[in-house]
Protein backbone atom coordinates (compact mmCIF):
# COMPACT_ATOMS: atom_id res chain seq x y z
CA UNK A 1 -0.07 -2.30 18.08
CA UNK A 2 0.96 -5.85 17.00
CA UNK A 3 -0.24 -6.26 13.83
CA UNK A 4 -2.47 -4.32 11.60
CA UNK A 5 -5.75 -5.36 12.87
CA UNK A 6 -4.52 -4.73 16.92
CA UNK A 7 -3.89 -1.01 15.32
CA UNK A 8 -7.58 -0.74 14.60
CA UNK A 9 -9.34 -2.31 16.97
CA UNK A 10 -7.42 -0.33 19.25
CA UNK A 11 -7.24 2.86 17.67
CA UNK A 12 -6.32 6.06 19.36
CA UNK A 13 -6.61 9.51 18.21
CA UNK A 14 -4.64 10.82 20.99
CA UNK A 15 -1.51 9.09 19.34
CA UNK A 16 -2.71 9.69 15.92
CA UNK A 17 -2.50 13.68 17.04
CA UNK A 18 0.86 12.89 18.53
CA UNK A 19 2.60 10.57 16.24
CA UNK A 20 1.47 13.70 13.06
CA UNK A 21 3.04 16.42 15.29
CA UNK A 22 6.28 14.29 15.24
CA UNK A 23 5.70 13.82 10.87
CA UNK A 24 5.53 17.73 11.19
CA UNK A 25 8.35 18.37 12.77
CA UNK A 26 10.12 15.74 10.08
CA UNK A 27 8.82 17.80 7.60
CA UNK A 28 6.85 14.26 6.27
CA UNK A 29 4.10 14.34 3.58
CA UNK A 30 2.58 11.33 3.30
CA UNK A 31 1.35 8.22 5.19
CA UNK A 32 0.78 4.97 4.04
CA UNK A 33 -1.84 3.21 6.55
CA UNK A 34 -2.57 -1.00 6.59
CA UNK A 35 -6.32 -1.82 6.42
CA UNK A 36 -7.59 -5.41 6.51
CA UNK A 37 -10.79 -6.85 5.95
CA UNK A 38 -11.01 -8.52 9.85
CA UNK A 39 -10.31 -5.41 11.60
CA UNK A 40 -13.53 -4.09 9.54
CA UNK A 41 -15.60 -7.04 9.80
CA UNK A 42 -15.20 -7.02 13.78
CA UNK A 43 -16.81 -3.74 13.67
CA UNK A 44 -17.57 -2.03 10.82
CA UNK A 45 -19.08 1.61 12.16
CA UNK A 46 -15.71 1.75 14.35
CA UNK A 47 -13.51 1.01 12.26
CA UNK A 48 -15.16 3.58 9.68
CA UNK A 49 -15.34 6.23 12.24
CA UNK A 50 -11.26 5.48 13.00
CA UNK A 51 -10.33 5.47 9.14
CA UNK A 52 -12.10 8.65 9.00
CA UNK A 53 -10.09 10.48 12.06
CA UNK A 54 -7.40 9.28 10.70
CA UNK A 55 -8.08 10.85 7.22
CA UNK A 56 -9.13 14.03 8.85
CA UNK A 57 -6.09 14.51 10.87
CA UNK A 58 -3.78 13.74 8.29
CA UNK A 59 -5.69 16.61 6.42
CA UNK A 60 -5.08 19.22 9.13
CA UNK A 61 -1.54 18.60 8.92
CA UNK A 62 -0.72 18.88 5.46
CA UNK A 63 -0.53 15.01 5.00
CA UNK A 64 -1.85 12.87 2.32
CA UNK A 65 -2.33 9.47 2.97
CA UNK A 66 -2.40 5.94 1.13
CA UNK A 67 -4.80 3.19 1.86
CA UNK A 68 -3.06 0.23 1.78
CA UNK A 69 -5.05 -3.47 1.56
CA UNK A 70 -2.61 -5.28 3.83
CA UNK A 71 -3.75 -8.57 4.14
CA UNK A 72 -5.03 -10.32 0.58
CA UNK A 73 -4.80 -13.94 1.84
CA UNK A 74 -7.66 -13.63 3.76
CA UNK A 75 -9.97 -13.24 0.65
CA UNK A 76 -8.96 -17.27 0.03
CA UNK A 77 -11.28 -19.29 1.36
CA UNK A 78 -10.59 -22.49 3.06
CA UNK A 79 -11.32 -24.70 -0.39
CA UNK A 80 -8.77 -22.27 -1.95
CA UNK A 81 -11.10 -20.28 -4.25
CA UNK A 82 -11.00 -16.64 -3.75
CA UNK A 83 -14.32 -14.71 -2.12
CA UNK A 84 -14.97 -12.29 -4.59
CA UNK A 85 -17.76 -11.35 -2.71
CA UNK A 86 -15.70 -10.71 0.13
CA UNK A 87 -13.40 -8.23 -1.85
CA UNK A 88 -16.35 -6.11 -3.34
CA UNK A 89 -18.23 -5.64 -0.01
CA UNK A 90 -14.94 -4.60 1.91
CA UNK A 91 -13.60 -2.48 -1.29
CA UNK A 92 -16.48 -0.77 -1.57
CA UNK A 93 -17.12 0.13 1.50
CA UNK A 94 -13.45 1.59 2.18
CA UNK A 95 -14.34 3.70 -1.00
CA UNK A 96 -17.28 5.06 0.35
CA UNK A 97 -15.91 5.73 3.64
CA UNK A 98 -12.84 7.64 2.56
CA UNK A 99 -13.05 8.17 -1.07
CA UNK A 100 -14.44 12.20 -0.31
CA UNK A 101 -11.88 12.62 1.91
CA UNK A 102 -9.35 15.40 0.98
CA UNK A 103 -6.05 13.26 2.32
CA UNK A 104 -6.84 10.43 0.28
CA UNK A 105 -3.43 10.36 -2.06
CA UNK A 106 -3.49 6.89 -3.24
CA UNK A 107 -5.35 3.53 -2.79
CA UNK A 108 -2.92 0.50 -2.89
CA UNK A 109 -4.72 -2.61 -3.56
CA UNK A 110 -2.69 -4.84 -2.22
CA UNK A 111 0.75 -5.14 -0.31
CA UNK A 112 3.29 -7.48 -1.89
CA UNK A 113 0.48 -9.72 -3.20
CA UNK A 114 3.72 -11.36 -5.35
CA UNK A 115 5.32 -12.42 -2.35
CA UNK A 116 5.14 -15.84 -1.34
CA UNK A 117 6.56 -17.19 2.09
CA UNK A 118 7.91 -20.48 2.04
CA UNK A 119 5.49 -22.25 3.90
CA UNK A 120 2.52 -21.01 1.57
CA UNK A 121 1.25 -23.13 -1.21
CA UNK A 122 2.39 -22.23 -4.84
CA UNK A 123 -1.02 -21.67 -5.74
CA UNK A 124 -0.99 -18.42 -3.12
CA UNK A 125 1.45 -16.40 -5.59
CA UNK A 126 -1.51 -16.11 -8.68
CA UNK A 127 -4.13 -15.97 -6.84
CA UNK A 128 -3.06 -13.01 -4.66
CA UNK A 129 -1.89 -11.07 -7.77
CA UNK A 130 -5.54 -11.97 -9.10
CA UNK A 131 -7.14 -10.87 -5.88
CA UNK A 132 -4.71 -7.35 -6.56
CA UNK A 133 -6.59 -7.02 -9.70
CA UNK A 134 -10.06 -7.32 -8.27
CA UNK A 135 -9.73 -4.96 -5.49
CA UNK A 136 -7.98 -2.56 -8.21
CA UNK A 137 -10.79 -2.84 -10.67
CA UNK A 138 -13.19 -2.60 -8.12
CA UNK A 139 -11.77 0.96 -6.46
CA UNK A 140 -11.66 1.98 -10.29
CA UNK A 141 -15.30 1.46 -10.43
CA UNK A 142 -16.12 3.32 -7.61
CA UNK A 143 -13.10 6.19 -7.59
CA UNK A 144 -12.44 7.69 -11.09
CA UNK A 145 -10.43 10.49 -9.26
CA UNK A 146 -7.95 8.84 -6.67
CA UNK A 147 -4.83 6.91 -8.48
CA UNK A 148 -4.36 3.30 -8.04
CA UNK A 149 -0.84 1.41 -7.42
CA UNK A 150 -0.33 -1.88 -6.22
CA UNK A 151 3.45 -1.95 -4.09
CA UNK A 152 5.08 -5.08 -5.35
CA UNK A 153 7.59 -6.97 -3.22
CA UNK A 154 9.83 -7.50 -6.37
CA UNK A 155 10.26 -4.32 -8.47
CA UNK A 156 10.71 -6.90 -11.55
CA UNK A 157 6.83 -8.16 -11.13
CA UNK A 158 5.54 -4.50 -11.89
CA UNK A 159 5.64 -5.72 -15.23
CA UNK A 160 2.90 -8.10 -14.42
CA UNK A 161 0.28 -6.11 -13.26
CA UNK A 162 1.09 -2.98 -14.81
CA UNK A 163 -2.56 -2.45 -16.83
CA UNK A 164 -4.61 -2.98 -13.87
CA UNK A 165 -2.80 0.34 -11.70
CA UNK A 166 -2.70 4.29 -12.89
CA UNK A 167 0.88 4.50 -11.20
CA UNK A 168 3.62 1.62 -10.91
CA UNK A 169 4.88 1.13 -7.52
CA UNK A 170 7.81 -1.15 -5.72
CA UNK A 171 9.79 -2.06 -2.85
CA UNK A 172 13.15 -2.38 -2.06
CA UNK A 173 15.18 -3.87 0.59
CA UNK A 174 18.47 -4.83 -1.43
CA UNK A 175 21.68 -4.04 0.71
CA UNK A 176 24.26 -2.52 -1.82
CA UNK A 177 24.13 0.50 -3.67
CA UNK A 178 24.20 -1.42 -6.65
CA UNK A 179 21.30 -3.31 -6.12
CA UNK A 180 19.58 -1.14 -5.47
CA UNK A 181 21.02 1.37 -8.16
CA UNK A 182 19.92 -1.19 -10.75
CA UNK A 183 16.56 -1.88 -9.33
CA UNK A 184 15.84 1.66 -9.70
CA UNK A 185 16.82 1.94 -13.23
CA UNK A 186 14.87 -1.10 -14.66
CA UNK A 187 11.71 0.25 -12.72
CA UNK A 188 12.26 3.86 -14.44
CA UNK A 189 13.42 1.98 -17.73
CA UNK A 190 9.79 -0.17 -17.51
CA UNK A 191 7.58 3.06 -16.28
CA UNK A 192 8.93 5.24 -19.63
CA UNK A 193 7.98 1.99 -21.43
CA UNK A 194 4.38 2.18 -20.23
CA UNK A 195 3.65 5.66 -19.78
CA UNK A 196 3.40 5.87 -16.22
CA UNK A 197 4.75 7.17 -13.16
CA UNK A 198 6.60 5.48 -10.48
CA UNK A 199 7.44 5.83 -7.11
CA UNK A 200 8.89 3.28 -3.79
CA UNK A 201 6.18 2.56 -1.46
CA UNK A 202 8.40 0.43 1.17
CA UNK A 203 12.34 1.36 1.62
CA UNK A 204 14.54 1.47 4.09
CA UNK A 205 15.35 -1.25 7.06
CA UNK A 206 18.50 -1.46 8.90
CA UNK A 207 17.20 -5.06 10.02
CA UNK A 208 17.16 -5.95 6.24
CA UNK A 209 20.60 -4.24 6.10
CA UNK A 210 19.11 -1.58 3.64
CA UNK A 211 20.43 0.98 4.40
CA UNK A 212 18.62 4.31 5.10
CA UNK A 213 21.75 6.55 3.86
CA UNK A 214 22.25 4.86 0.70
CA UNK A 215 18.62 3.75 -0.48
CA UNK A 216 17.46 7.47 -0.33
CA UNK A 217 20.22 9.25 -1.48
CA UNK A 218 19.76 6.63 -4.87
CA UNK A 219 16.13 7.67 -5.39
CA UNK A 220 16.98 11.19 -5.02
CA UNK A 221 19.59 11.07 -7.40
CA UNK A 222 16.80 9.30 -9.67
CA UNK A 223 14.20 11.38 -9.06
CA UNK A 224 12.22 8.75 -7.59
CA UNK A 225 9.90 9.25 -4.92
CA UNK A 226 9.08 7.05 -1.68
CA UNK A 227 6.95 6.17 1.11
């Protein structure tokens, strides 16, 4: 697949089956999946029907999986004011397509949605963090069982959207076992703080020159867990 809504649209079970027999024999637990709102709007009982295999395969082998909104810029609308209609009719129907499902682990409203490329306008950064919040409060409606994170690109922004998620969650791609050391203890430092758990839901990338050796041996030493 070359992006997240080629993975849909072309969806196989075949290498859903295959790719979890590898995660077995890894010994993996967990899966953190991209959905996006166009994948479901080009066809929303296929798309349901794939988010469900998935779900159920990920059941039969011991897997629990995370629903991950990938793609919050497309809630913007041209004029720059953010479809809120847009976010309830696509939250809501993710929730009632996989909310019963006994994989579901976590729902992550939103990937990164404090990152801001260069060539985006500054107005991006808030509004995607506001667009985090909706789709959070709107899964919270809906799901009073299933815990909510949103996986910020910048473990220091956790801070900022801390009350709208049950668990904190952030990413890390820092190339020195400092760095990353230190990242690790202010997130732990801010979760005790707050009363929550935390966990890493994006780590490791030699092409980021994080390195895989030193990034998990850190959050095992902390007791920090990862996707």
């Amino acid at each position: 697949a070359t992006n997240t809504t080629d993975y849909w649209v072309h969806y196989n079970d075949a290498e859903t089956e295959r790719d979890l027999k590898y995660a077995d024999h890894l010994k993996l637990n967990q899966l953190r999946v991209f959905v996006n709102y166009a994948s479901w709007e080009a066809d929303k009982p296929k798309f349901r029907r794939n988010l469900v295999d998935l779900a159920r395969a990920c059941n039969r082998h011991g897997i629990g999986v995370m629903i991950t909104v990938g793609d919050s810029a497309t809630f913007i609308n041209d004029d720059g004011t953010i479809n809120r209609d847009r976010i309830r009719d696509f939250t809501t129907d993710l929730d009632r397509t996989v909310s019963h499902e006994p994989a579901l682990a976590f729902w992550d409203a939103s990937n990164e949605p404090d990152y801001n490329p260069a060539s985006a306008p500054r107005d991006r950064q808030p509004k995607r963090l506001e667009i985090a919040r909706l789709i959070a409060a709107v899964i919270h409606e809906f799901d009073k069982d299933t815990p909510v994170t949103i996986g910020v690109a910048n473990e220091r922004n956790m801070e900022v959207l801390a009350d709208a998620v049950d668990v904190l969650s952030f990413h890390d791609y820092l190339s020195t076992r400092s760095a990353i050391s230190n990242d690790i203890v202010r997130a732990k430092a801010f979760a005790a703080r707050t009363g929550k758990q935390v966990m890493n839901t994006e780590i490791g990338c030699v092409a980021r020159a994080n390195p895989y050796d030193v990034t998990l041996e850190e959050h095992m030493r902390a007791h920090v867990g990862w996707y």
